[in-house]
N, C-alpha and C. Protein backbone atom coordinates (compact mmCIF):
# COMPACT_ATOMS: atom_id res chain seq x y z
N UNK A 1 -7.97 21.52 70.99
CA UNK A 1 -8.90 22.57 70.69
C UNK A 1 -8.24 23.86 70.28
N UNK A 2 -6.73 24.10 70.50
CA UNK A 2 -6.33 25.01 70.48
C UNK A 2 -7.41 25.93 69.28
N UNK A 3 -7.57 27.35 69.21
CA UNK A 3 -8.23 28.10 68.48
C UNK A 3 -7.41 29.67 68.19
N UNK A 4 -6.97 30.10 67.45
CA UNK A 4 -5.88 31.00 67.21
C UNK A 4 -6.34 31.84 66.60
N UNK A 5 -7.06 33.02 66.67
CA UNK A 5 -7.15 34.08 66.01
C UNK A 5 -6.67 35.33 65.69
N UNK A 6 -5.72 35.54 64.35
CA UNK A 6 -4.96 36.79 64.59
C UNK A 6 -6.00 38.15 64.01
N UNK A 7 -6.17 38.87 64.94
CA UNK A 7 -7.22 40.27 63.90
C UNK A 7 -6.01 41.54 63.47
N UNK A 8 -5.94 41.68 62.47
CA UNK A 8 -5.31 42.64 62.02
C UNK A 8 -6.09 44.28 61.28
N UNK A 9 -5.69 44.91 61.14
CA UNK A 9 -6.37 45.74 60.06
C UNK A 9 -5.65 45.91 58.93
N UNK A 10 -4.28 45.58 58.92
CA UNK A 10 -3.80 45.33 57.51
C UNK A 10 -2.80 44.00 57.26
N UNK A 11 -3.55 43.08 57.11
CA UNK A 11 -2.91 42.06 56.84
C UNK A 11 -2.31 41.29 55.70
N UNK A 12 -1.56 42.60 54.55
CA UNK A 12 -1.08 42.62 53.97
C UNK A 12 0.03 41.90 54.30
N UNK A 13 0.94 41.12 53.98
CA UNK A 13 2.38 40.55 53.91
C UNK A 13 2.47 39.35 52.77
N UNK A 14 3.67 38.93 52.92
CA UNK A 14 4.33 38.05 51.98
C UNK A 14 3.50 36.63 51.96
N UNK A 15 3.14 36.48 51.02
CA UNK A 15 2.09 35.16 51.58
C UNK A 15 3.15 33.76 51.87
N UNK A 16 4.21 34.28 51.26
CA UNK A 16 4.91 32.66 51.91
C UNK A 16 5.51 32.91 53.76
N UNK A 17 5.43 34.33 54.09
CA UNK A 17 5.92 34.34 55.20
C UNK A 17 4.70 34.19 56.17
N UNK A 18 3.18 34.52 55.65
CA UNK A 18 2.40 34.19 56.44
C UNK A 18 1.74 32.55 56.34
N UNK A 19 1.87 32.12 55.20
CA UNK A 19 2.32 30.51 55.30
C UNK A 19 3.44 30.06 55.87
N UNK A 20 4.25 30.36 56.48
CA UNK A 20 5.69 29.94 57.69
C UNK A 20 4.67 30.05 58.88
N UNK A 21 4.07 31.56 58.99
CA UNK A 21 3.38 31.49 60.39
C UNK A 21 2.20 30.31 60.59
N UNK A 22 1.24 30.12 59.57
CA UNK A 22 0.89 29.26 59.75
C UNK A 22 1.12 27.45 59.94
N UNK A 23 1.80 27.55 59.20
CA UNK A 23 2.84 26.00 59.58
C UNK A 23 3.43 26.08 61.23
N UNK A 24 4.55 27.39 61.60
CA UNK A 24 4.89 27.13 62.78
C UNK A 24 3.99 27.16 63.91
N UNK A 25 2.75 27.85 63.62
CA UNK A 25 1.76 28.08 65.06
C UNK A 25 1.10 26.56 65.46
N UNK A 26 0.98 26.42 63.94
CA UNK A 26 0.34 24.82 63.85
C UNK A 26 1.14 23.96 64.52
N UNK A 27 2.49 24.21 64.36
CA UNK A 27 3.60 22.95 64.45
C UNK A 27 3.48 23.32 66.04
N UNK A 28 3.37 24.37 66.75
CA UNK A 28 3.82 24.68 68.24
C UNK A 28 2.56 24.35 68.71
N UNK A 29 1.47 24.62 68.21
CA UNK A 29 -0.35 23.97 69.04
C UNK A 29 0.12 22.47 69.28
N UNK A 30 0.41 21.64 67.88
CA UNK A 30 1.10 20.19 68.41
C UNK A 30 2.29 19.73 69.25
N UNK A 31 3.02 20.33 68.87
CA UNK A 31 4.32 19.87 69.70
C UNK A 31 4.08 20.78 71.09
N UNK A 32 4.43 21.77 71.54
CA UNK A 32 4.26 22.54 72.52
C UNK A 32 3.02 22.60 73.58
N UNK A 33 1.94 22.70 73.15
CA UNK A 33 1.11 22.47 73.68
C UNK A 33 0.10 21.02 73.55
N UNK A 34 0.53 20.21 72.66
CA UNK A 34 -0.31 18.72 72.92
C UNK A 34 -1.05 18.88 72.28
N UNK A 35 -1.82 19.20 71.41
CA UNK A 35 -3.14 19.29 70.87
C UNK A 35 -3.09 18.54 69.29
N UNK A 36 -4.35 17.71 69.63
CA UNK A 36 -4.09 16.85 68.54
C UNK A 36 -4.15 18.08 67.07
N UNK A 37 -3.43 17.28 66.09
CA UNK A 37 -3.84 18.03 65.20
C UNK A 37 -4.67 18.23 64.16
N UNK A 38 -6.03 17.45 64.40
CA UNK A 38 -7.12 18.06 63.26
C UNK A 38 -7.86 18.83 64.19
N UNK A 39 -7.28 19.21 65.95
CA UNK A 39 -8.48 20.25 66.77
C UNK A 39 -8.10 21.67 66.70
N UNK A 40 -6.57 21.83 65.67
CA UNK A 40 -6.15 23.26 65.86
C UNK A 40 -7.37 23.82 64.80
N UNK A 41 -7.47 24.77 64.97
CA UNK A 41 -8.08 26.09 64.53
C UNK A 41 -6.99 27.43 64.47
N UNK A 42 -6.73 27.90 62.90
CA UNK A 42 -6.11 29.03 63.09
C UNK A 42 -6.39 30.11 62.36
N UNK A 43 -6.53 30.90 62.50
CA UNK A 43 -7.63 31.93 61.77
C UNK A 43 -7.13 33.33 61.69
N UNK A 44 -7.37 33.67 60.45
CA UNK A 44 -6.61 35.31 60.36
C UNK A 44 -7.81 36.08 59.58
N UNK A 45 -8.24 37.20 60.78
CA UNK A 45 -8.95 37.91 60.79
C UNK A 45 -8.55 39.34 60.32
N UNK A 46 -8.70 39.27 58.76
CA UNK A 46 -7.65 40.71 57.81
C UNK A 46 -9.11 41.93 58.11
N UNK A 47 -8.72 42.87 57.82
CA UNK A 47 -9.51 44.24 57.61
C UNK A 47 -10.17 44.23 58.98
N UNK A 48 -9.83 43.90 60.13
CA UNK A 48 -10.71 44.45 61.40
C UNK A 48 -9.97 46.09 61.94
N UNK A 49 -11.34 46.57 61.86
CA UNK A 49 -11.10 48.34 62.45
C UNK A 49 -10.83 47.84 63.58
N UNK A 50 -9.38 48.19 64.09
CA UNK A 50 -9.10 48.34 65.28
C UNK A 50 -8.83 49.84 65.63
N UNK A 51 -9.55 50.49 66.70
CA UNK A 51 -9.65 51.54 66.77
C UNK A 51 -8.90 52.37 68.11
N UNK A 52 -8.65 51.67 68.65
CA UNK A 52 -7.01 51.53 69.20
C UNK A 52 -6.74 51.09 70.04
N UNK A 53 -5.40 50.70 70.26
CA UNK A 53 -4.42 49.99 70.99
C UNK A 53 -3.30 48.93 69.53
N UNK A 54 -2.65 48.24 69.94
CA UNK A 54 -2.16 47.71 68.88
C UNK A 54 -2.83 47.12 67.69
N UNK A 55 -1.41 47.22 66.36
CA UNK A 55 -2.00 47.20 65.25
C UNK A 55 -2.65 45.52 65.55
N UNK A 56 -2.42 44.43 66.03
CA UNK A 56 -2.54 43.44 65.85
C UNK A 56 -3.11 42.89 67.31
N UNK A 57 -4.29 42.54 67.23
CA UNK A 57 -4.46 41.11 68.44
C UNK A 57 -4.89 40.07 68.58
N UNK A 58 -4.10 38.97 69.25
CA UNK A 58 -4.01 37.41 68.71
C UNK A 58 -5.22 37.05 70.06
N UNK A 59 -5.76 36.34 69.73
CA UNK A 59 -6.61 35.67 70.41
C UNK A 59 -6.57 34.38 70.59
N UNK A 60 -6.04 33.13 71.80
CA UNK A 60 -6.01 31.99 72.17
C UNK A 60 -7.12 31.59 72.45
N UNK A 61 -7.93 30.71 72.63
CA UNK A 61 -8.88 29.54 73.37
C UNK A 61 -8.35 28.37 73.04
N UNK A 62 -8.24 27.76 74.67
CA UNK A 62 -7.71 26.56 74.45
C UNK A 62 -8.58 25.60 76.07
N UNK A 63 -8.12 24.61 76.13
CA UNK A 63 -8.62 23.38 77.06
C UNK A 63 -7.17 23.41 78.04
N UNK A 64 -7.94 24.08 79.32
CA UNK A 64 -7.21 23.80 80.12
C UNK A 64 -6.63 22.67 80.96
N UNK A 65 -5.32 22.56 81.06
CA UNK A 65 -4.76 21.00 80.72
C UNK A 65 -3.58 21.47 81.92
N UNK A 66 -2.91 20.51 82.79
CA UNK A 66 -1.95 20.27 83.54
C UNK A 66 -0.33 20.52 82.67
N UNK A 67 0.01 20.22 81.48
CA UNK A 67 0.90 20.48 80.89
C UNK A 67 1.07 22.01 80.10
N UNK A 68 -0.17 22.40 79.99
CA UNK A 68 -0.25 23.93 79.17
C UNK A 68 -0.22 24.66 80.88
N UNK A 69 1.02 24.90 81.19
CA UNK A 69 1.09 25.88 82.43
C UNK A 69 1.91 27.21 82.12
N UNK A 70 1.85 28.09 82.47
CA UNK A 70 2.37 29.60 82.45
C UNK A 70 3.94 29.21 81.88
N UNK A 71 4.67 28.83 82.31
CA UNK A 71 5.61 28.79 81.54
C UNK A 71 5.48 27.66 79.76
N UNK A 72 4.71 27.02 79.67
CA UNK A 72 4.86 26.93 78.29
C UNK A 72 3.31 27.95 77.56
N UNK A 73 2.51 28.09 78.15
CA UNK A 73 1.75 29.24 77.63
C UNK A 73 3.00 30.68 77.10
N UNK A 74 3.71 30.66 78.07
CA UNK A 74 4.46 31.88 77.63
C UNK A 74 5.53 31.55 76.52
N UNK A 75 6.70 30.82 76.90
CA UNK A 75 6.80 30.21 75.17
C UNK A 75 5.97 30.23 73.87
N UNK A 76 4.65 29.77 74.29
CA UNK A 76 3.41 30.14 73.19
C UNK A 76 3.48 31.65 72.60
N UNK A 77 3.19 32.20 73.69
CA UNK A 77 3.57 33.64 73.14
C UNK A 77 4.07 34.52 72.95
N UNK A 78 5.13 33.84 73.16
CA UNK A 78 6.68 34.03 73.24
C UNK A 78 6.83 34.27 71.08
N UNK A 79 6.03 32.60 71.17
CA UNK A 79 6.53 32.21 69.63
C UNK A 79 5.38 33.24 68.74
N UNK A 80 4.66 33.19 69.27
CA UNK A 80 3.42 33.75 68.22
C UNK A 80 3.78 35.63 68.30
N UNK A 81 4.92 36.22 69.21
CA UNK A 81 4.45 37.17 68.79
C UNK A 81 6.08 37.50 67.94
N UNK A 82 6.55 36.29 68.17
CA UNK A 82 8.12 36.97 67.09
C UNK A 82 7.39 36.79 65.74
N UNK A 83 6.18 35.23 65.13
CA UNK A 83 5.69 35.55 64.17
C UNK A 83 4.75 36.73 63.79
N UNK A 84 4.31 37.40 64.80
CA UNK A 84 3.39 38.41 64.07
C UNK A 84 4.59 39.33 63.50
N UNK A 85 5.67 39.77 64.37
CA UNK A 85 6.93 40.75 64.22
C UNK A 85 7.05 40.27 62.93
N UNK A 86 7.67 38.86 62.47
CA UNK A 86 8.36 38.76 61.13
C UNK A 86 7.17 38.78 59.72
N UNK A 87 6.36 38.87 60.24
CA UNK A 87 5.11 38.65 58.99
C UNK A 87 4.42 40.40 59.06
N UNK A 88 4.12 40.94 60.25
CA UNK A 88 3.80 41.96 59.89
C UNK A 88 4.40 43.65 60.56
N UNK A 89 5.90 42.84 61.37
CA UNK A 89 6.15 44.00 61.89
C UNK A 89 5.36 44.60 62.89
N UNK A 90 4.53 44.45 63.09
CA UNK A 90 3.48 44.81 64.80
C UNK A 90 4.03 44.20 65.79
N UNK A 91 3.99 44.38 67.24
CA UNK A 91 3.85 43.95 67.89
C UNK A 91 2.05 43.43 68.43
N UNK A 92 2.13 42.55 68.73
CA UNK A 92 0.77 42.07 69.09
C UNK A 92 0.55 42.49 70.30
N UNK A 93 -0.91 42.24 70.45
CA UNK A 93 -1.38 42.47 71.92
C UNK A 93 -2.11 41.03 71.84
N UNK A 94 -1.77 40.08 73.01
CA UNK A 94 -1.68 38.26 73.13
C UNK A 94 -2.79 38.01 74.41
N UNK A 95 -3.97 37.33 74.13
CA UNK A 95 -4.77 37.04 75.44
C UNK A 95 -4.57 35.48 74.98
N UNK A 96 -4.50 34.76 76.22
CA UNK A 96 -4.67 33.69 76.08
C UNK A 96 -6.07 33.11 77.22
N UNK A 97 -7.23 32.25 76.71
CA UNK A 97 -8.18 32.22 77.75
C UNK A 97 -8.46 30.63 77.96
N UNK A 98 -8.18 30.17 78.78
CA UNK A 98 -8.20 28.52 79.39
C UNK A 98 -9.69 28.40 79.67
N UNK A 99 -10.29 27.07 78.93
CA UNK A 99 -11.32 26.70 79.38
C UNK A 99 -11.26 25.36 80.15
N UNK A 100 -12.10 25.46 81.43
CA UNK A 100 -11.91 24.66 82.35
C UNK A 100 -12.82 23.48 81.37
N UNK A 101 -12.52 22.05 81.37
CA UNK A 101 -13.02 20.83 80.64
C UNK A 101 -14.41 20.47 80.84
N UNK A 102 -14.68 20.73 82.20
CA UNK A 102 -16.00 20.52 82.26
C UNK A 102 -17.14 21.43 81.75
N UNK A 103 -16.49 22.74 82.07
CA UNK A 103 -17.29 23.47 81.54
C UNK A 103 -17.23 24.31 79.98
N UNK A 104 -16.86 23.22 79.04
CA UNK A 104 -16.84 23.53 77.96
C UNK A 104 -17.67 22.21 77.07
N UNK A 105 -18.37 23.37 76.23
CA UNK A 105 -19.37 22.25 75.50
C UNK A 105 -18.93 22.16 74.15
N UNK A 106 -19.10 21.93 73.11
CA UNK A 106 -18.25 21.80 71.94
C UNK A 106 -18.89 20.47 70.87
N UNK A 107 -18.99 21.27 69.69
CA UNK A 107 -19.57 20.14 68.57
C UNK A 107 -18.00 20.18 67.47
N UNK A 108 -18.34 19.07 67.12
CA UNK A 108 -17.20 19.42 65.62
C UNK A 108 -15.60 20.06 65.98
């Protein structure tokens, strides 16, 4: 299920470096965290007024799972925020929010 949303307000950059980010986030939802891969979702949310706190914030939802534990969640965002650094120079501000299995409903 992984679901990845980056909101920026200027998400101007190199489009092959923000195609790297997208390949590696993709490649780390599968390998790193288990998630099959037609359930990733990754999404870049350009022109959001952020009106303050950092230029950039990434947003996780994912299925909380016995193998996605604090230490590879943090690797996760470990990785996702050296890519925001190399694509847009921000540092991010990173929530990650676990949904317990049962209580998640879900089409498509």
């Amino acid at each position: 299920m992984p679901i990845i949303k980056f909101h920026i307000g200027d998400a101007h950059g190199d489009p092959q470096a923000i195609e790297r980010l997208l390949h590696t986030v993709q490649q780390a939802c599968v390998g790193l965290l288990r998630a099959q891969p037609d359930a990733v979702q990754i999404i870049l949310l350009p022109g959001c007024r952020l009106l303050y706190g950092p230029a950039c914030y990434v947003e996780v939802l994912y299925r909380g799972q016995a193998h996605r534990d604090a230490p590879v969640m943090e690797r996760f965002m470990a990785l996702l925020e050296a890519q925001v650094l190399e694509v847009w120079d921000v540092r991010p501000r990173i929530r990650c929010m676990a949904f317990h299995q049962p209580d998640l409903h879900a089409r498509n």
